[in-house]
Structures are given as C-alpha cells and as structure tokens.
C-alpha atoms as a PDB file:
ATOM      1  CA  UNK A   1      91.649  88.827  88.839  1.00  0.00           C
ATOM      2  CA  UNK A   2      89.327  86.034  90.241  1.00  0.00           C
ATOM      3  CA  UNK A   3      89.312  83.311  88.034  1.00  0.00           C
ATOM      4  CA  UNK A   4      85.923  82.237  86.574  1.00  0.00           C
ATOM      5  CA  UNK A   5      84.141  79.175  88.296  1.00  0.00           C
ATOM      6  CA  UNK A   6      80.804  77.277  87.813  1.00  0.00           C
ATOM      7  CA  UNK A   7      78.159  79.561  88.513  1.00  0.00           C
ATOM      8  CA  UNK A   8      80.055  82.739  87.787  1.00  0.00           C
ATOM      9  CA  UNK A   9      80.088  84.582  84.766  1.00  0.00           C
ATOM     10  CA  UNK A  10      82.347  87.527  84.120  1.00  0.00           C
ATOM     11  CA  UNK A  11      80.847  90.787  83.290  1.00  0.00           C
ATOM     12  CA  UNK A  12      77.400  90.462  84.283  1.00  0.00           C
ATOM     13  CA  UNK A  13      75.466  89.698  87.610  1.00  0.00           C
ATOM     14  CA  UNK A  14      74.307  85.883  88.136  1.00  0.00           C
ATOM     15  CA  UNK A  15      71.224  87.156  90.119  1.00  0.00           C
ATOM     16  CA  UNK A  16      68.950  89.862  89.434  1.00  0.00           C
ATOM     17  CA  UNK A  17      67.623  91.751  92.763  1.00  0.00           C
ATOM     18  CA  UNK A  18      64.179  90.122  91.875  1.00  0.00           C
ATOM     19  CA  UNK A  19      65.455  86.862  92.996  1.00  0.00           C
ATOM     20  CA  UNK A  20      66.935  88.208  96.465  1.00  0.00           C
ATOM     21  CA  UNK A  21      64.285  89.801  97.051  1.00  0.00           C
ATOM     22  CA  UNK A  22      62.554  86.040  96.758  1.00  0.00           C
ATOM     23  CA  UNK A  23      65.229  84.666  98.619  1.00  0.00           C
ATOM     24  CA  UNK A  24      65.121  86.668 101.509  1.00  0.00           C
ATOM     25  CA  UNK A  25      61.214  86.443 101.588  1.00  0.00           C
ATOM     26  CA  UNK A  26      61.382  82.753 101.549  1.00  0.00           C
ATOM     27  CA  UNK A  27      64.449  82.610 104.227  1.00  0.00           C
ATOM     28  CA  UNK A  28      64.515  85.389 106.569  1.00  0.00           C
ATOM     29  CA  UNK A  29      60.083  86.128 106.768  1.00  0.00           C
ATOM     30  CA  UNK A  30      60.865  89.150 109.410  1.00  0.00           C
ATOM     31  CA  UNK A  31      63.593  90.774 107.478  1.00  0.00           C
ATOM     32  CA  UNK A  32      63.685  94.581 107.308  1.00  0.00           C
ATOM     33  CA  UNK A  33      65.681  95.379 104.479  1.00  0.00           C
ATOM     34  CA  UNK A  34      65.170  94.337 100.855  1.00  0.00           C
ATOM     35  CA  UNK A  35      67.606  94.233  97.290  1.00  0.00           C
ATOM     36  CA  UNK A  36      66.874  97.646  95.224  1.00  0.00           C
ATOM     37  CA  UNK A  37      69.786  97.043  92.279  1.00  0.00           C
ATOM     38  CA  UNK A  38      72.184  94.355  91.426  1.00  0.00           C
ATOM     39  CA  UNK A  39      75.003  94.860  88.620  1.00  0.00           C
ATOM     40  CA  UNK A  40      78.177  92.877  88.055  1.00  0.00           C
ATOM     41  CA  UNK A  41      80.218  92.739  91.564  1.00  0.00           C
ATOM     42  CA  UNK A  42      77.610  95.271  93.706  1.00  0.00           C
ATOM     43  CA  UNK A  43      74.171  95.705  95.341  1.00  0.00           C
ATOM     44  CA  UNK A  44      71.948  98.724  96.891  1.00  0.00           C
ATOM     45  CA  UNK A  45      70.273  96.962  99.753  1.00  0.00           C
ATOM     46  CA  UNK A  46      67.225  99.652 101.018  1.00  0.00           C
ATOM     47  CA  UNK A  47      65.608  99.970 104.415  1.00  0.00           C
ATOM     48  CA  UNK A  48      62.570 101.356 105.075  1.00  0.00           C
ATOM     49  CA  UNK A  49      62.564 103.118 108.918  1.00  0.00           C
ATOM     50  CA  UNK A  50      60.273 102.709 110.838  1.00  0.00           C
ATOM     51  CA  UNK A  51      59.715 104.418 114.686  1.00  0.00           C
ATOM     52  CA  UNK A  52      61.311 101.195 116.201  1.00  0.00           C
ATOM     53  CA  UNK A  53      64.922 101.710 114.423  1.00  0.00           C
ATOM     54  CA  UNK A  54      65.083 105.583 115.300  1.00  0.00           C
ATOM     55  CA  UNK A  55      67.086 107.434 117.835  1.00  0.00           C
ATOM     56  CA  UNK A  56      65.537 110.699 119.797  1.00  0.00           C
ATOM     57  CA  UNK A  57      65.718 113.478 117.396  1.00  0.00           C
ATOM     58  CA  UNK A  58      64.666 110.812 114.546  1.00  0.00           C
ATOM     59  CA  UNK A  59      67.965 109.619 113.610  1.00  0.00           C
ATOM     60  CA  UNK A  60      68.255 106.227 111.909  1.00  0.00           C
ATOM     61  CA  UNK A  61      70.134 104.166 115.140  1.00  0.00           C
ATOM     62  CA  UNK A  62      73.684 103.162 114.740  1.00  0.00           C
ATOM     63  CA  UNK A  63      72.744  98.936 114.113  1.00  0.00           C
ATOM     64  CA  UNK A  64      70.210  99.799 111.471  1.00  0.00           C
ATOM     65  CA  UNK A  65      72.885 101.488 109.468  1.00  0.00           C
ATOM     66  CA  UNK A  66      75.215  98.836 110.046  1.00  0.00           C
ATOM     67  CA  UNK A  67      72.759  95.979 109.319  1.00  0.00           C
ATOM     68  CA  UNK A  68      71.901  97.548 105.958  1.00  0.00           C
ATOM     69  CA  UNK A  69      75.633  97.854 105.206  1.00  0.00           C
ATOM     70  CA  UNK A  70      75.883  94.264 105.664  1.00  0.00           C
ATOM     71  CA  UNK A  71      72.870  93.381 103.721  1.00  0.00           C
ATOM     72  CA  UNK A  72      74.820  95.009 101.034  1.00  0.00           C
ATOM     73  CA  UNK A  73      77.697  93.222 100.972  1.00  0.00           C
ATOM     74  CA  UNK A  74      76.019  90.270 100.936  1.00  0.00           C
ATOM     75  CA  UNK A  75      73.594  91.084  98.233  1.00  0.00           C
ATOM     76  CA  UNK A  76      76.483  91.865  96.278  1.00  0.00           C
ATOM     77  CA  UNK A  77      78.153  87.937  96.921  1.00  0.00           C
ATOM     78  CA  UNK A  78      75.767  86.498  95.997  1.00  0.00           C
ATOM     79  CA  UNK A  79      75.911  88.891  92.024  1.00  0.00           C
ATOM     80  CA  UNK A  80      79.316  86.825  91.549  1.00  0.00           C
ATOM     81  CA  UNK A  81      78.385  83.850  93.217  1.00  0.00           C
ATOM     82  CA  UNK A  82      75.246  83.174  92.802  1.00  0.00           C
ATOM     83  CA  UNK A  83      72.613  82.712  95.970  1.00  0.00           C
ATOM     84  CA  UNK A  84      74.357  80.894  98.965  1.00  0.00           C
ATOM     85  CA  UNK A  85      72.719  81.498 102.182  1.00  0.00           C
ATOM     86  CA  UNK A  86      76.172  80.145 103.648  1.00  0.00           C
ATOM     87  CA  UNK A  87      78.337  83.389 102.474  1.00  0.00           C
ATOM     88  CA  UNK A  88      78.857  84.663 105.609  1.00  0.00           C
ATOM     89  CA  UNK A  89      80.164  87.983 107.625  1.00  0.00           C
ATOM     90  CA  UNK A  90      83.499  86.957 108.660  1.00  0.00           C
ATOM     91  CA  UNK A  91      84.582  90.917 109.512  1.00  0.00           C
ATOM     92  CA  UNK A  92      82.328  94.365 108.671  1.00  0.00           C
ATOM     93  CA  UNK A  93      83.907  97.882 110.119  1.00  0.00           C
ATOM     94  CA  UNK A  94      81.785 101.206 109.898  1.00  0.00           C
ATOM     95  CA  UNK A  95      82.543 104.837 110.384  1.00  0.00           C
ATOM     96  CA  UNK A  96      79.399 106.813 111.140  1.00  0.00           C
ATOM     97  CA  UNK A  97      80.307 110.257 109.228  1.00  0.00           C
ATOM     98  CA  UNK A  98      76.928 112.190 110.118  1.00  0.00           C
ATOM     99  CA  UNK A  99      73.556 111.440 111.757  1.00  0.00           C
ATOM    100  CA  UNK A 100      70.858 109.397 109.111  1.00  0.00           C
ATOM    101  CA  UNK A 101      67.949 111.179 109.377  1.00  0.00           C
ATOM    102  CA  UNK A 102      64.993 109.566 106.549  1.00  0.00           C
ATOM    103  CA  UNK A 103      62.422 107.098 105.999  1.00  0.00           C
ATOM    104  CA  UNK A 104      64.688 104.747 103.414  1.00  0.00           C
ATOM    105  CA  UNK A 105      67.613 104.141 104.189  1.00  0.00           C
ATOM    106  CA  UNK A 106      70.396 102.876 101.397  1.00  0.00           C
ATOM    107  CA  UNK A 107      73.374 100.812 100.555  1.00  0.00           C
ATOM    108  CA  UNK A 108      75.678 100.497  97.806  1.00  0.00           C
ATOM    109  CA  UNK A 109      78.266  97.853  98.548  1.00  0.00           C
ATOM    110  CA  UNK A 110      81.016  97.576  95.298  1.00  0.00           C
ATOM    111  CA  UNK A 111      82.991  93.701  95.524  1.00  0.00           C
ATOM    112  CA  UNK A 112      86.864  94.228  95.270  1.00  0.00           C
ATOM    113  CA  UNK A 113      88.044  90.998  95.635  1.00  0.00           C
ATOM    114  CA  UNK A 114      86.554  87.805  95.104  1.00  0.00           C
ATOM    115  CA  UNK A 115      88.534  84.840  95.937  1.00  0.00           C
ATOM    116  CA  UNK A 116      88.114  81.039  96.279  1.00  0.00           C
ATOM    117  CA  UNK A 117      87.622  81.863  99.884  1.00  0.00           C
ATOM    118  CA  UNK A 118      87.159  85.339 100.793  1.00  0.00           C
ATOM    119  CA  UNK A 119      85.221  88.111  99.159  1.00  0.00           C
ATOM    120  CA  UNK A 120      86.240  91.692 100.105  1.00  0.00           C
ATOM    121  CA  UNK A 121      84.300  95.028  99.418  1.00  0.00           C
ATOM    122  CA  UNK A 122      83.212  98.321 100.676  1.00  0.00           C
ATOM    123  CA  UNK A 123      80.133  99.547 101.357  1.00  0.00           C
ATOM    124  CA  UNK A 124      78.504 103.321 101.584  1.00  0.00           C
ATOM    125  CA  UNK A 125      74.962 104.543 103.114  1.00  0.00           C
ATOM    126  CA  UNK A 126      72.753 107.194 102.558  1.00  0.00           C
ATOM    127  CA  UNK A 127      69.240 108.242 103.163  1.00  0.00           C
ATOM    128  CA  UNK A 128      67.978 111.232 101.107  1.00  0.00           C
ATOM    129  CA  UNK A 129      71.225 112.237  99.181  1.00  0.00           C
ATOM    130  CA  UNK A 130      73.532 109.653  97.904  1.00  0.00           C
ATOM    131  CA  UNK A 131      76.341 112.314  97.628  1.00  0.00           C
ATOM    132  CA  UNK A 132      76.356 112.842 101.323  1.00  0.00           C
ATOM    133  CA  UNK A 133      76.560 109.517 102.669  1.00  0.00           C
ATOM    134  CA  UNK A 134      75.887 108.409 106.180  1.00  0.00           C
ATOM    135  CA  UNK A 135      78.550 106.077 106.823  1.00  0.00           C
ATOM    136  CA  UNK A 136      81.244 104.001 104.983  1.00  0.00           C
ATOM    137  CA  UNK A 137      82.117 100.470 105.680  1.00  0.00           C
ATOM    138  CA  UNK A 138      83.923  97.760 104.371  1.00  0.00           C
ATOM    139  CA  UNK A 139      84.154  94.031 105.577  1.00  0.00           C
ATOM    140  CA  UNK A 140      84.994  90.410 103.806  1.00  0.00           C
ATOM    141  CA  UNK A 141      82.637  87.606 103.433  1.00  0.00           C
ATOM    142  CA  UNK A 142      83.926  84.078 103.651  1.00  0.00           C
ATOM    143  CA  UNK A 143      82.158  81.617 101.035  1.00  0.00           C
ATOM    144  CA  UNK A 144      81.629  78.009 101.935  1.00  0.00           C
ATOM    145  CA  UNK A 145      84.312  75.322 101.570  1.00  0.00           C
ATOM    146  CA  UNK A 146      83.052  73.149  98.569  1.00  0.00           C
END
C-alpha cells in the first residue's frame, strides 16, 4: 500500500471534478474533454463528439478514444495527488474492442498503484452503454521528482 504523503489523504479524493474542470479551463483553453466524477483513486473523464473527431460511418476515431483514456488516468492522479500539471504519460496501451459510435464519449480510469514515482491504472471507455465498453487501456503516469 502507498504510504500517505503531504497532500494525500487516504480514503477520500483530494480534488473534486469541479476543480479539474477549473484547472483544465485555466491551462489547456482548447481542450475537448472535461472531469464528470472523481472518487478516491479514479475519474470519468467525458467527451463530447463533435463531426471533426468522427470516422465515415460516424464512429468516434481511434485518437479521440485514446485521448479520453488518457484524460482519465490523469484525472484520476491528480484524486491521490492532488493537481500537478507535471504528472505525466510515461506509457498508455489501448485495445479497441468495438467501433464508438455516440455524441459523449466516457472514461473511467481506476488507480492501482500509486508510488513515490509511478502511478499505474487501467482505464475503460464507453459511449451509450457503460456495460459494453469501447476499449480498455491501461498506462502509468510518472509524478515529478520533488
């Protein structure tokens, strides 16, 4: 188990989606993708499609799934570590499992490791149904050396 550090508390999130959602406004203006939920050690990050980010036969492209997946994961740092812009993606691997066909698009990523270092967790996507997800992925995100 991760030992408990300054700005970590055990058992509850240290951010609420609210203040992401801030976050991301303040940081990244153009961003397509937003923080629906937050709980202790996960995030649902949610996409909203637009013509731009579909496929012919309107399916959701391949890098919007995967960016939301990552948006995720990193929502879901910063519940355990509070907001650091410098968590970053040091590895993320998806497996499409069907087309994403929908005008949201969302992603629960659940933390199963987090470290002094490294945080690990998985991530799944959906659009209409969350019981048949899109795609699975799971990827580590490397805090910054203090």
């Amino acid at each position: 188990m991760a030992e408990e550090r300054a700005g970590e508390r055990a058992g509850e999130s240290v951010v609420s989606a609210e203040e992401i959602n801030r976050f991301l406004e303040a940081e990244f203006p153009g961003n397509s993708s937003g923080c629906e939920a937050v709980g202790d050690g996960w995030a649902i990050a949610i996409a909203r499609t637009d013509r731009m980010q579909l496929r012919p036969g309107g399916i959701v492209s391949g890098p919007t799934v995967f960016a939301v997946c990552d948006a995720a994961l990193y929502y879901a740092c910063f519940t355990r570590v509070g907001i650091e812009p410098m968590t970053l993606t040091s590895e993320l691997s998806i497996r499409f499992l069907r087309p994403a066909r929908g005008a949201e698009l969302r992603a629960r990523a659940d933390l199963h490791q987090v470290g002094r270092r490294a945080i690990i967790g998985s991530i799944v996507a959906w659009t209409d149904d969350p019981s048949r997800p899109v795609a699975v992925a799971q990827g580590t995100y490397m805090r910054p050396t203090v």
